[in-house]
C-alpha atoms as a PDB file:
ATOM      1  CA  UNK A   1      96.079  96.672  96.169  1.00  0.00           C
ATOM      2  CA  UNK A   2      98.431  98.059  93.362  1.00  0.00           C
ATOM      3  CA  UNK A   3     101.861  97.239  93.850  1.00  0.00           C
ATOM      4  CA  UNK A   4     102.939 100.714  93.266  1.00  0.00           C
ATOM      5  CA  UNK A   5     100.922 101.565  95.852  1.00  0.00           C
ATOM      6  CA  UNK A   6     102.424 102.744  99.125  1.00  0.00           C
ATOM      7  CA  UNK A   7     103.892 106.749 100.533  1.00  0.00           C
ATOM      8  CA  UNK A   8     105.763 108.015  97.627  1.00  0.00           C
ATOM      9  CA  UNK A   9     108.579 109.589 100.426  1.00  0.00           C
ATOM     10  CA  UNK A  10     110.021 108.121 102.906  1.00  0.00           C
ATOM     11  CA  UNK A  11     111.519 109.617 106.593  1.00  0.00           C
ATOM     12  CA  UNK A  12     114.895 108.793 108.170  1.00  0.00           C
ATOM     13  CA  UNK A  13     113.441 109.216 111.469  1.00  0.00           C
ATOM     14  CA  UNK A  14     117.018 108.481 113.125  1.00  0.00           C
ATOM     15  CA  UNK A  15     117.764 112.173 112.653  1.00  0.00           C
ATOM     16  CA  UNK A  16     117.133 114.602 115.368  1.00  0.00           C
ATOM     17  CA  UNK A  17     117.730 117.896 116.056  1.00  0.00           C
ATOM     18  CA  UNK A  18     120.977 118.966 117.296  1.00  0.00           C
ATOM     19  CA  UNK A  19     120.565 122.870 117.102  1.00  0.00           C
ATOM     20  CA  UNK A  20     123.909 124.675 116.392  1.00  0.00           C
ATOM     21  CA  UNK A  21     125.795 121.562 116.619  1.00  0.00           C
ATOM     22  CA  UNK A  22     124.342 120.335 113.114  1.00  0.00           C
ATOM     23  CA  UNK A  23     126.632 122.577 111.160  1.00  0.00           C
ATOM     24  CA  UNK A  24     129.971 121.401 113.357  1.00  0.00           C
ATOM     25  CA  UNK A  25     128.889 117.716 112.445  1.00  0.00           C
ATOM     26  CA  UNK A  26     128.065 118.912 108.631  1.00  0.00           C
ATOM     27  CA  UNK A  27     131.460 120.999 108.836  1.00  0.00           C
ATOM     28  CA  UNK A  28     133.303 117.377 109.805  1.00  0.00           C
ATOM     29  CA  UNK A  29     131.146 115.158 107.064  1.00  0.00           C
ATOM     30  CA  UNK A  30     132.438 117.983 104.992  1.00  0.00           C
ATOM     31  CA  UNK A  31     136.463 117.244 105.623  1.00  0.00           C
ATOM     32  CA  UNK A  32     135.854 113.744 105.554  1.00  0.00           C
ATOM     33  CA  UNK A  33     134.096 113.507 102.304  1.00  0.00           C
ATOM     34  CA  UNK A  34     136.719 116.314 101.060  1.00  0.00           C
ATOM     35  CA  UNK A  35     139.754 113.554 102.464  1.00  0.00           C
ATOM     36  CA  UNK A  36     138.482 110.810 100.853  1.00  0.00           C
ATOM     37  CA  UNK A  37     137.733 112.342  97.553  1.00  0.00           C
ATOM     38  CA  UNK A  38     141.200 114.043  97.332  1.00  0.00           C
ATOM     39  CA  UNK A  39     142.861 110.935  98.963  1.00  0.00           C
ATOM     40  CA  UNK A  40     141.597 108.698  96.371  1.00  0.00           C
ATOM     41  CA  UNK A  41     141.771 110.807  93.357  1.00  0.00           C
ATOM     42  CA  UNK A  42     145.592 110.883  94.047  1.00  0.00           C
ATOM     43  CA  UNK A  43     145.813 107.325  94.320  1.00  0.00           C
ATOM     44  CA  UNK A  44     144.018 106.995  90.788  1.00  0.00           C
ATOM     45  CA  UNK A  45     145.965 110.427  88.861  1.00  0.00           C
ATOM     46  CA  UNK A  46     149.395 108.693  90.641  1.00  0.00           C
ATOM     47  CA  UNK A  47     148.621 104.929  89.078  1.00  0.00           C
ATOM     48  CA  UNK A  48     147.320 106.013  85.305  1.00  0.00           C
ATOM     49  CA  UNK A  49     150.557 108.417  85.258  1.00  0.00           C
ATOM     50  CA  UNK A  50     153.173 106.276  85.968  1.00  0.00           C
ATOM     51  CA  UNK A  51     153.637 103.562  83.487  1.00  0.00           C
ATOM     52  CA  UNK A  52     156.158 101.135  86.226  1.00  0.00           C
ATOM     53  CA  UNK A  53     152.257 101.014  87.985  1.00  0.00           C
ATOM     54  CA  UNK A  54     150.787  99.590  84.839  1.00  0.00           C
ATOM     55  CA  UNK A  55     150.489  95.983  86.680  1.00  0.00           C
ATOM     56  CA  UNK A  56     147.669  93.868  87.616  1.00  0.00           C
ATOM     57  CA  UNK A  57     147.824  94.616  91.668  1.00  0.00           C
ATOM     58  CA  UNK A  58     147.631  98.550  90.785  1.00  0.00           C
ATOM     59  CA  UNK A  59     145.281  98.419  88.221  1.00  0.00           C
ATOM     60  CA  UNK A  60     142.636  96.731  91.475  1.00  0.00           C
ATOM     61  CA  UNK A  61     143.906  99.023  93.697  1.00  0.00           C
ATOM     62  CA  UNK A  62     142.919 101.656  91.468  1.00  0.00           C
ATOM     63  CA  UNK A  63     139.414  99.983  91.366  1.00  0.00           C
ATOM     64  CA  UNK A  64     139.148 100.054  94.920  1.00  0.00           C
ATOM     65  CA  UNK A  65     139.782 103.799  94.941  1.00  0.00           C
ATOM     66  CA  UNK A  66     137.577 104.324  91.878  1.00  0.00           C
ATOM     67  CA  UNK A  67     134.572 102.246  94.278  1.00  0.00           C
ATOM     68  CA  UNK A  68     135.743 104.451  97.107  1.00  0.00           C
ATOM     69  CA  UNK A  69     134.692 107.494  95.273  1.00  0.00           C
ATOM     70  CA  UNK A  70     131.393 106.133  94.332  1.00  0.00           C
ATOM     71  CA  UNK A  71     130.039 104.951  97.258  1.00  0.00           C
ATOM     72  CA  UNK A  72     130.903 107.850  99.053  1.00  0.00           C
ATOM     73  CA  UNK A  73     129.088 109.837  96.387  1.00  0.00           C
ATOM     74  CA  UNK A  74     126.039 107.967  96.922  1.00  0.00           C
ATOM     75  CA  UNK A  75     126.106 108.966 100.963  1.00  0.00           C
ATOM     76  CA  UNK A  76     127.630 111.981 101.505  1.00  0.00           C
ATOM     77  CA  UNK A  77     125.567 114.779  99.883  1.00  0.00           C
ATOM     78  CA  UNK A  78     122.838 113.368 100.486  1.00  0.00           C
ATOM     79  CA  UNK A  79     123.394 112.915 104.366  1.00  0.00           C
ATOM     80  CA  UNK A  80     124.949 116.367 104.738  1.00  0.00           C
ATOM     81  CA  UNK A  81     122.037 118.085 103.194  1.00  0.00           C
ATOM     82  CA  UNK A  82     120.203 115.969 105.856  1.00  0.00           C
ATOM     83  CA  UNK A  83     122.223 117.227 108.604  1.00  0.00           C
ATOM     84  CA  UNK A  84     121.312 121.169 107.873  1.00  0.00           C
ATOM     85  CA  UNK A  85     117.650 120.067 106.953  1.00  0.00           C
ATOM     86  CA  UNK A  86     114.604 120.079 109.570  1.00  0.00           C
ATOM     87  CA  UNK A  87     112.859 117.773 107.546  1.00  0.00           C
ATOM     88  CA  UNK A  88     114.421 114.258 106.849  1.00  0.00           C
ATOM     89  CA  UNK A  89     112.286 113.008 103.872  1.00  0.00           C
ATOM     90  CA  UNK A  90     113.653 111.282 100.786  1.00  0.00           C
ATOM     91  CA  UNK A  91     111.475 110.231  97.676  1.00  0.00           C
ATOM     92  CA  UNK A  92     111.104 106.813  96.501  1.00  0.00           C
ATOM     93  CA  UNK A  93     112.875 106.901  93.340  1.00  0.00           C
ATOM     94  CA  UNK A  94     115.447 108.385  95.064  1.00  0.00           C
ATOM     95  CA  UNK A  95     115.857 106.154  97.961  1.00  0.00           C
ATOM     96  CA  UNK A  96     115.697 103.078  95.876  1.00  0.00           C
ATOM     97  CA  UNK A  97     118.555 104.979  93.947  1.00  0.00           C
ATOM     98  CA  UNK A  98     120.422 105.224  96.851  1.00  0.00           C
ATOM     99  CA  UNK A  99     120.174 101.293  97.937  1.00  0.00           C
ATOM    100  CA  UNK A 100     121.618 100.652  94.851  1.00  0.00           C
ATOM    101  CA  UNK A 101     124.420 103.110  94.572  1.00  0.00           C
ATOM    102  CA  UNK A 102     125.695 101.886  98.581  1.00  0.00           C
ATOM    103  CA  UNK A 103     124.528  97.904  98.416  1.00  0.00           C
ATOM    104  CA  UNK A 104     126.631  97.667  94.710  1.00  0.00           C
ATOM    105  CA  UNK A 105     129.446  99.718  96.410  1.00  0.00           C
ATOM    106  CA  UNK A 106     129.609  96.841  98.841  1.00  0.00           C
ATOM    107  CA  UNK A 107     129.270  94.542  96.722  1.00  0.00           C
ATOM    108  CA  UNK A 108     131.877  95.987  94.377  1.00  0.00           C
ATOM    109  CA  UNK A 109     134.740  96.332  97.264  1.00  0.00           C
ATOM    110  CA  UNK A 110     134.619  92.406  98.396  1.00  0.00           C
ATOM    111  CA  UNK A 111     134.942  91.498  94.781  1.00  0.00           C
ATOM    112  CA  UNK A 112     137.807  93.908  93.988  1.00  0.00           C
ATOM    113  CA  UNK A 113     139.407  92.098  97.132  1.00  0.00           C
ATOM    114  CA  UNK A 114     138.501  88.780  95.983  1.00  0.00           C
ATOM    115  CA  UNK A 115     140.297  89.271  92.616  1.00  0.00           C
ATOM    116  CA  UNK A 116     143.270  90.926  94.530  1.00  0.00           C
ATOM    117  CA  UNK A 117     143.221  87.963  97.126  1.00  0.00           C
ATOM    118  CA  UNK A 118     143.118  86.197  93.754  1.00  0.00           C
ATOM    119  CA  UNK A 119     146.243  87.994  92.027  1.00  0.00           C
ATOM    120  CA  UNK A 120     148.782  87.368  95.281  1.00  0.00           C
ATOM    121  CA  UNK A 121     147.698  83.846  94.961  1.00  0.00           C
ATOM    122  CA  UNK A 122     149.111  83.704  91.504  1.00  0.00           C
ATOM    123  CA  UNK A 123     151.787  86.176  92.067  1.00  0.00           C
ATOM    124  CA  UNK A 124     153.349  84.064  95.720  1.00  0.00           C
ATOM    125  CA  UNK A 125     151.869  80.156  95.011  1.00  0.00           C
ATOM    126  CA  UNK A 126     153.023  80.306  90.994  1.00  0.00           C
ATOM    127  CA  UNK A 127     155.209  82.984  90.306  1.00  0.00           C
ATOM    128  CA  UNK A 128     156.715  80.978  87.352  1.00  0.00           C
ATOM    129  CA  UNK A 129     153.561  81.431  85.995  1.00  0.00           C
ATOM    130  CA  UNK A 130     152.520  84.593  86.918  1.00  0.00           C
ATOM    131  CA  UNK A 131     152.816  86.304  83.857  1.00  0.00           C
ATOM    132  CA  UNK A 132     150.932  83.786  81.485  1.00  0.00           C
ATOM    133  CA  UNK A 133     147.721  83.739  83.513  1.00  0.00           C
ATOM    134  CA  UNK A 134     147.736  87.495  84.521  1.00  0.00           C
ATOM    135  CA  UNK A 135     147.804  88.844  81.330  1.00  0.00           C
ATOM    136  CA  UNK A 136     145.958  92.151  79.996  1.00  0.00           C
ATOM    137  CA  UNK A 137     143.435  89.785  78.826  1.00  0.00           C
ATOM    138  CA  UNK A 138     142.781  88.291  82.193  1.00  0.00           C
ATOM    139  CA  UNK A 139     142.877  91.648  84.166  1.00  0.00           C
ATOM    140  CA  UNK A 140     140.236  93.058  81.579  1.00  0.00           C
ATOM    141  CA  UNK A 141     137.825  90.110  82.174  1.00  0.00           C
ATOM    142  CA  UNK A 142     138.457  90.329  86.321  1.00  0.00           C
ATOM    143  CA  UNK A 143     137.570  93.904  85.951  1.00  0.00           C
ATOM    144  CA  UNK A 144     134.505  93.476  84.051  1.00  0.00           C
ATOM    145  CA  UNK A 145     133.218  90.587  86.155  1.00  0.00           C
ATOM    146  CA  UNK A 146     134.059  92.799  89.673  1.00  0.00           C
ATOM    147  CA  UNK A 147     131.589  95.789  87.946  1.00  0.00           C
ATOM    148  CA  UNK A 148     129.238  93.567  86.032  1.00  0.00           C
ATOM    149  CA  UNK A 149     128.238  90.936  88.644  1.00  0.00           C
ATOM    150  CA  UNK A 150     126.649  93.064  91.571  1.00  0.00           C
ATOM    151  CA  UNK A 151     125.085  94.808  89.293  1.00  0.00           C
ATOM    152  CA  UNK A 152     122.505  91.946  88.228  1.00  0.00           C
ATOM    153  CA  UNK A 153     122.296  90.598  92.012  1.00  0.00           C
ATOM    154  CA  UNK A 154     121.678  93.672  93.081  1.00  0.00           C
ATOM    155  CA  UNK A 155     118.929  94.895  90.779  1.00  0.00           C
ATOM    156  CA  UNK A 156     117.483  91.790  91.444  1.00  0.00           C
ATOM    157  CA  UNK A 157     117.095  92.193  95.033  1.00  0.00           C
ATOM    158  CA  UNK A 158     115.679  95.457  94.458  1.00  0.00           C
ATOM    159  CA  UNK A 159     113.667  94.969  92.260  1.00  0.00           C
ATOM    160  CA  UNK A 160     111.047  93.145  94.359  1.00  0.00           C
ATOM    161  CA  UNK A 161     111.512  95.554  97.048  1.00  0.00           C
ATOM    162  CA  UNK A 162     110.326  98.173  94.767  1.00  0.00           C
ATOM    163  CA  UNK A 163     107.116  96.350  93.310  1.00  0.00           C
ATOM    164  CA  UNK A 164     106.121  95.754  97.308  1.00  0.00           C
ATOM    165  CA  UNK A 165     103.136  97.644  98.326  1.00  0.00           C
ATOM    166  CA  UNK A 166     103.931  99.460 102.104  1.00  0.00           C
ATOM    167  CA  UNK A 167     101.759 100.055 104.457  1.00  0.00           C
ATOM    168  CA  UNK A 168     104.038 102.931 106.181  1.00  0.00           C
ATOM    169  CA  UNK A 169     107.110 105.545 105.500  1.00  0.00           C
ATOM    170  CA  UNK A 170     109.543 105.531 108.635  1.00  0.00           C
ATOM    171  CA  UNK A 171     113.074 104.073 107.988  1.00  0.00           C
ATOM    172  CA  UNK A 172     114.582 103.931 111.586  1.00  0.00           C
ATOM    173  CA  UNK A 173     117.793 104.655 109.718  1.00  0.00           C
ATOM    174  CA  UNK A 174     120.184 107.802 108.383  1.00  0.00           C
ATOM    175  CA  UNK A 175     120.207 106.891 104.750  1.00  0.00           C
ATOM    176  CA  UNK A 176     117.994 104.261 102.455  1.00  0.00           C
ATOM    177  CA  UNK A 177     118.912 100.644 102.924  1.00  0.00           C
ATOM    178  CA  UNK A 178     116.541  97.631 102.185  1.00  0.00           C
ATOM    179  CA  UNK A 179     115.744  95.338 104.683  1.00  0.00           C
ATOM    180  CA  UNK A 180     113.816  98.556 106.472  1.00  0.00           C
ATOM    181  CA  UNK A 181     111.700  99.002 103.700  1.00  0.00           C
ATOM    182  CA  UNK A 182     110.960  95.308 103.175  1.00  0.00           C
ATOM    183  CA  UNK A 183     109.694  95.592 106.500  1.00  0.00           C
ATOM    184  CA  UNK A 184     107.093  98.000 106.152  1.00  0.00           C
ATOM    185  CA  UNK A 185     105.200  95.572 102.962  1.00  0.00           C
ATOM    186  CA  UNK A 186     101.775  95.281 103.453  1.00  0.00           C
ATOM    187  CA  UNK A 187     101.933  91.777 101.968  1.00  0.00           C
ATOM    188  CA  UNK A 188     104.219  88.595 102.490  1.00  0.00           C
ATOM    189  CA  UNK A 189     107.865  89.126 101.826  1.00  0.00           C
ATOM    190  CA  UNK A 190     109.309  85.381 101.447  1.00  0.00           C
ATOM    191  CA  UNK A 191     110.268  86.220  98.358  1.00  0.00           C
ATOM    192  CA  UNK A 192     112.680  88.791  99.020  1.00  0.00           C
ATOM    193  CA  UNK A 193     114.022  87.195 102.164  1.00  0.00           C
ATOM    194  CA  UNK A 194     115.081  84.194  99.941  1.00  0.00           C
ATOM    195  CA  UNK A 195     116.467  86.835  97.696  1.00  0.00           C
ATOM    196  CA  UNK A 196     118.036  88.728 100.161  1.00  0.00           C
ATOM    197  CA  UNK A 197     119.698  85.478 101.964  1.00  0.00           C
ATOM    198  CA  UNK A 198     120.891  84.613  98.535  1.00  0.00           C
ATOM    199  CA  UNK A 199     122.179  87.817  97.483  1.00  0.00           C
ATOM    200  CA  UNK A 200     124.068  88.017 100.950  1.00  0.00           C
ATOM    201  CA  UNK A 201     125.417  84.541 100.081  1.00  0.00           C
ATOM    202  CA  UNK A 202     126.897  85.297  96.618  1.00  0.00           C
ATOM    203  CA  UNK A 203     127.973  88.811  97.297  1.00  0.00           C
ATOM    204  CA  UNK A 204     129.183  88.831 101.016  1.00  0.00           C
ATOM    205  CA  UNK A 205     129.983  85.625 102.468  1.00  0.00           C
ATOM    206  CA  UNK A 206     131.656  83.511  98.979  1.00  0.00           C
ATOM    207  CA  UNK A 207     133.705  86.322  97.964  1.00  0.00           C
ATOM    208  CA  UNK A 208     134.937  86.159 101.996  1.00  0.00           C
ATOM    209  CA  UNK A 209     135.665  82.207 101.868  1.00  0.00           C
ATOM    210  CA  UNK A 210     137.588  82.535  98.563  1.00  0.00           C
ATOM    211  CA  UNK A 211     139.729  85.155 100.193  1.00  0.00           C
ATOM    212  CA  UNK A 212     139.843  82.885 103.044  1.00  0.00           C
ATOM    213  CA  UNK A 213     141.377  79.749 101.358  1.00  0.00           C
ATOM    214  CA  UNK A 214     143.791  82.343  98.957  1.00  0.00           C
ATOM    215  CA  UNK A 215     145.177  83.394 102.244  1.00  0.00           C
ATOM    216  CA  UNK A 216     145.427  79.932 103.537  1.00  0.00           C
ATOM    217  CA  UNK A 217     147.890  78.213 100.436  1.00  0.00           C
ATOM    218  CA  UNK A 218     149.901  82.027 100.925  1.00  0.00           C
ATOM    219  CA  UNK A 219     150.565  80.692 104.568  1.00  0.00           C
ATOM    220  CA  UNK A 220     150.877  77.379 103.546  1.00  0.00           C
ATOM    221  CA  UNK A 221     153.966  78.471 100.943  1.00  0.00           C
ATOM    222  CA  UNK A 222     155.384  80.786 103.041  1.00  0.00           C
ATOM    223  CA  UNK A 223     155.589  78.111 105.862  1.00  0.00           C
ATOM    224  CA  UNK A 224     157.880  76.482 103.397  1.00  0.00           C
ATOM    225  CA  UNK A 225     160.142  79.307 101.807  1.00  0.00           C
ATOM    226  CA  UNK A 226     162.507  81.212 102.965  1.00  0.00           C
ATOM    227  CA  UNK A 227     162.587  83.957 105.694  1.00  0.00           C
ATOM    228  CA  UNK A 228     163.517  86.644 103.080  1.00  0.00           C
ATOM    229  CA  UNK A 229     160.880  85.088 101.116  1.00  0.00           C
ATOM    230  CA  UNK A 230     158.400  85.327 103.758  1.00  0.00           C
ATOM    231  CA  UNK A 231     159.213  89.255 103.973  1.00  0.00           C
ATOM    232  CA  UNK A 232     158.325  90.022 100.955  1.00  0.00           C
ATOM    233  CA  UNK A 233     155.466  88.026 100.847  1.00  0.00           C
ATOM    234  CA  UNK A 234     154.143  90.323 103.692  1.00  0.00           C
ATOM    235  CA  UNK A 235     155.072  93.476 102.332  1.00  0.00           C
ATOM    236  CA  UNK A 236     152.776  92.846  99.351  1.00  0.00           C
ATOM    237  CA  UNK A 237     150.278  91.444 100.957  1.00  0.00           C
ATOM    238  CA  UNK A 238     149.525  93.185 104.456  1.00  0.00           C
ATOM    239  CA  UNK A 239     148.135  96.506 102.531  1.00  0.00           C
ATOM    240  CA  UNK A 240     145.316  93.919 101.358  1.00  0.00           C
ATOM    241  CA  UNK A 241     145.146  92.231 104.634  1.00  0.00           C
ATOM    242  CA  UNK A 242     144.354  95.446 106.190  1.00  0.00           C
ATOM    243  CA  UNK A 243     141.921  96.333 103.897  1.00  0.00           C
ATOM    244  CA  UNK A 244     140.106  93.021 103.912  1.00  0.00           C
ATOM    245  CA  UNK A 245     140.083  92.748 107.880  1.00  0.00           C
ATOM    246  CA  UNK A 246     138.893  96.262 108.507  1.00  0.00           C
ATOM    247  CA  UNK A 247     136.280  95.955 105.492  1.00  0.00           C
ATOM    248  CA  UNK A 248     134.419  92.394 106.730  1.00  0.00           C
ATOM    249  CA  UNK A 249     134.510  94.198 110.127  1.00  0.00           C
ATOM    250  CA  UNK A 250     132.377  97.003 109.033  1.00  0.00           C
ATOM    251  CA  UNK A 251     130.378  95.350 106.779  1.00  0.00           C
ATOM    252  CA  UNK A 252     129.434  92.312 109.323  1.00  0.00           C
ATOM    253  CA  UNK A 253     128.137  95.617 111.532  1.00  0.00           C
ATOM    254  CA  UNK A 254     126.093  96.501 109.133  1.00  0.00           C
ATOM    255  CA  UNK A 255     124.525  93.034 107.837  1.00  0.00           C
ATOM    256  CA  UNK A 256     124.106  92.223 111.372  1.00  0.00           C
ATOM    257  CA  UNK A 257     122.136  95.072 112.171  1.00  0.00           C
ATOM    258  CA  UNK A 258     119.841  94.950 109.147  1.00  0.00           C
ATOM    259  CA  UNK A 259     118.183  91.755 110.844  1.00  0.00           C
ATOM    260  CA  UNK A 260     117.574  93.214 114.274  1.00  0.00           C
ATOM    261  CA  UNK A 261     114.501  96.044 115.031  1.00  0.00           C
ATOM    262  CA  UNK A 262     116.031  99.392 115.180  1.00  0.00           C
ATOM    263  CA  UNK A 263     113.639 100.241 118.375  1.00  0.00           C
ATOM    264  CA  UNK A 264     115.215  96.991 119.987  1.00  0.00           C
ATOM    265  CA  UNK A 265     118.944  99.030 119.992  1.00  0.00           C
ATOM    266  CA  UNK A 266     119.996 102.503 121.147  1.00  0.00           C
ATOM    267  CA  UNK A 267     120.524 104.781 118.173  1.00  0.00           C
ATOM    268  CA  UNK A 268     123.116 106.210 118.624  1.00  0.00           C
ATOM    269  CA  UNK A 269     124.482 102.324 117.846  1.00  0.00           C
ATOM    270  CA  UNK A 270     122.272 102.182 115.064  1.00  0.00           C
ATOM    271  CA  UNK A 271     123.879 105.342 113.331  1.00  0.00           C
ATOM    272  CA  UNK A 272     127.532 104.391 114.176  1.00  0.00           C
ATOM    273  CA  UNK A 273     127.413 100.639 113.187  1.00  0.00           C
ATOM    274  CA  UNK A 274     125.807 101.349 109.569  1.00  0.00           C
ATOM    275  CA  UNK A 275     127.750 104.000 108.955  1.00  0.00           C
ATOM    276  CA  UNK A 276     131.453 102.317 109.460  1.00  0.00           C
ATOM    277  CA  UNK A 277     131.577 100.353 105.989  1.00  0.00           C
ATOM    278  CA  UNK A 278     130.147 103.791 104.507  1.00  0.00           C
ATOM    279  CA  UNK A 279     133.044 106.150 106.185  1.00  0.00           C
ATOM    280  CA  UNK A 280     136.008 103.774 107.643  1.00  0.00           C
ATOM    281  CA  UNK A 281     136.611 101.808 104.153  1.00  0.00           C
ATOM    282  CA  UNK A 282     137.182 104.810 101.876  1.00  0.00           C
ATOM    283  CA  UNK A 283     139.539 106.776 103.928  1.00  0.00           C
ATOM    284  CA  UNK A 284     141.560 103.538 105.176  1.00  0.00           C
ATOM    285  CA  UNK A 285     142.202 102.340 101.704  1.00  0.00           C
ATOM    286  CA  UNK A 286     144.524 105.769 100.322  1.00  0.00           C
ATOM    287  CA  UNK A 287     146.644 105.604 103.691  1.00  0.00           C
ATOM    288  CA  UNK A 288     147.280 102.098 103.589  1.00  0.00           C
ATOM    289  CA  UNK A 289     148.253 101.665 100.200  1.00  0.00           C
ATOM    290  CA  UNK A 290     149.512 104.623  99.793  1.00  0.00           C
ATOM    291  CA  UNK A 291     151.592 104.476 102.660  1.00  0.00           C
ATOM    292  CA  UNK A 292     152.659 100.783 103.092  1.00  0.00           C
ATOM    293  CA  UNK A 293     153.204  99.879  99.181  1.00  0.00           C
ATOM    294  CA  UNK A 294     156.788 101.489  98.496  1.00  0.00           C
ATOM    295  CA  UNK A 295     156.246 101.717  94.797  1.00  0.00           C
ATOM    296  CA  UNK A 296     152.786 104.135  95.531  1.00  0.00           C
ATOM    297  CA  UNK A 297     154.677 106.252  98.282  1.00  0.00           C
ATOM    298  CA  UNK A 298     157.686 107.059  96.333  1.00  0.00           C
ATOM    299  CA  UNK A 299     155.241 107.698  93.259  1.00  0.00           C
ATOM    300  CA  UNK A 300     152.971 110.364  95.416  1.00  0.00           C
ATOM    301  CA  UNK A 301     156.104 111.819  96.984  1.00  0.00           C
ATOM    302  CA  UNK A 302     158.160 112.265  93.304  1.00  0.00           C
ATOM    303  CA  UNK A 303     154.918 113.732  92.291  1.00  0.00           C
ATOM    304  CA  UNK A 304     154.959 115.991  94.715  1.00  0.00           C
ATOM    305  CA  UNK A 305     158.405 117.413  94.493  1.00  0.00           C
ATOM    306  CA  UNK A 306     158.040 117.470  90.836  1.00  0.00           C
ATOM    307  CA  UNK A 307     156.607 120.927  90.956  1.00  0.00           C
ATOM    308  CA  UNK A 308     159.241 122.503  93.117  1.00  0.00           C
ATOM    309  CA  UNK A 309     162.015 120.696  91.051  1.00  0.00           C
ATOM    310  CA  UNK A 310     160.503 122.685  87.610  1.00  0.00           C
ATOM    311  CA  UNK A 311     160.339 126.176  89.839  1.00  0.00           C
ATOM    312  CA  UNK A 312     163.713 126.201  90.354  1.00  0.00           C
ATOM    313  CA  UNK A 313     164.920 124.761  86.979  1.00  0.00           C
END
């Protein structure tokens, strides 16, 4: 057998029909989407414009919002055109396009957080030399390395997943992901499970222990400073302990659910667990940075003000 053969669509059979209700649940996707877009775009437009911002920490939270905006580009239009459609079938090209655009978003946020975990290591365990190792230099090559990396594990991965010949077109899911797909080869897969375990390794769970252990000498200084010390410790640092607690959540959903049988779990489950890291992650990360970091809140609200202020003058 060829191993381009196989269906050249594919169908997200978790959609069903909801009658009228499919354009109050395309009418929501739409405000979401249009919240997350506009909620991250501000974030970026209020970091590049102010130069005080022009620092290591904003520059990666300016990343994450920059991710934000991709992955939810690869899900949303696709997913809302699902949502009006009666027919749920995707094309191979695109679908594979799709895996790539959501697994390298994911793979993309853990790093951003590993090099921020990474940055209040530097900026709380050596402050004296803060400035020496985090230079312009150093962020450059961070932010290369966060963008480059996935991108070679991940086209890896997928890469065998596309050469597989399948024996069958149903994805028991909403959008394209891969282990689904793997499953329907008409030939042995060990191959890409090896991959797969050691993309999952490199990607997901190192980037998690390195945050980890950056986390753990943080608490081990701060046991040792003082209590003002300790304050603003936490001010910097709970913004990215949010983020990284409500990300692993979501994406542990979703890599846990990629290993069980979709007909083995109701689907309703299915739909809310893989979408969480897709939905929960983007619109969490403008309100708690911009919100909780002082220097990003006073920025947005000057910003604000600043076209009332040149009315009146």
């Amino acid at each position: 057998m060829d191993n381009n053969s196989g269906p050249f669509y594919f169908d997200l059979t978790l959609f069903t029909d909801q009658g009228a209700l499919r354009y109050l649940f395309f009418t929501l996707c739409l405000l979401l989407y249009a919240a997350i877009v506009s909620g991250n775009i501000v974030i970026i437009v209020t970091i590049c414009l102010e130069r005080s911002l022009h620092q290591p920490m904003y520059i990666f939270i300016s990343c994450l919002s920059v991710n934000s905006l991709y992955g939810s580009a690869g899900f949303f239009p696709r997913f809302m055109v699902d949502l009006l459609s009666d027919t749920h079938l995707i094309s191979r090209p695109a679908c594979f396009t799709q895996m790539y655009v959501i697994y390298t978003y994911a793979s993309y946020e853990l790093t951003i957080l590993s090099v921020m975990a990474y940055d209040r290591y530097v900026a709380i365990c050596q402050p004296l030399h803060y400035q020496n190792k985090m230079t312009s230099r150093v962020v450059c090559g961070l932010v290369a390395f966060v963008w480059c990396y996935p991108v070679c594990t991940i086209f890896f991965c997928l890469y065998l997943s596309i050469r597989l010949p399948l024996c069958g077109n149903q994805l028991p899911r909403v959008f394209c992901t891969n282990w689904p797909v793997v499953q329907l080869s008409c030939v042995e897969t060990t191959l890409n499970n090896v991959a797969g375990f050691f993309v999952t390794i490199t990607t997901v769970f190192l980037p998690l222990i390195f945050v980890l252990y950056s986390y753990l000498c943080i608490l081990l200084v701060c046991r040792r400073s003082s209590a003002e010390f300790r304050g603003k410790a936490l001010q910097t640092c709970l913004p990215h302990i949010v983020t990284f607690v409500n990300y692993s959540i979501t994406l542990f959903c979703e890599v846990s659910l990629s290993r069980y049988k979709a007909d083995e779990i109701n689907p309703f489950v299915v739909v809310v667990l893989s979408l969480e890291f897709l939905i929960i992650p983007p619109i969490m990360n403008p309100l708690v940075y911009g919100l909780n970091l002082p220097q990003i809140r006073g920025m947005i609200l000057w910003l604000l003000k600043r076209p009332k202020m040149t009315s009146y003058s």
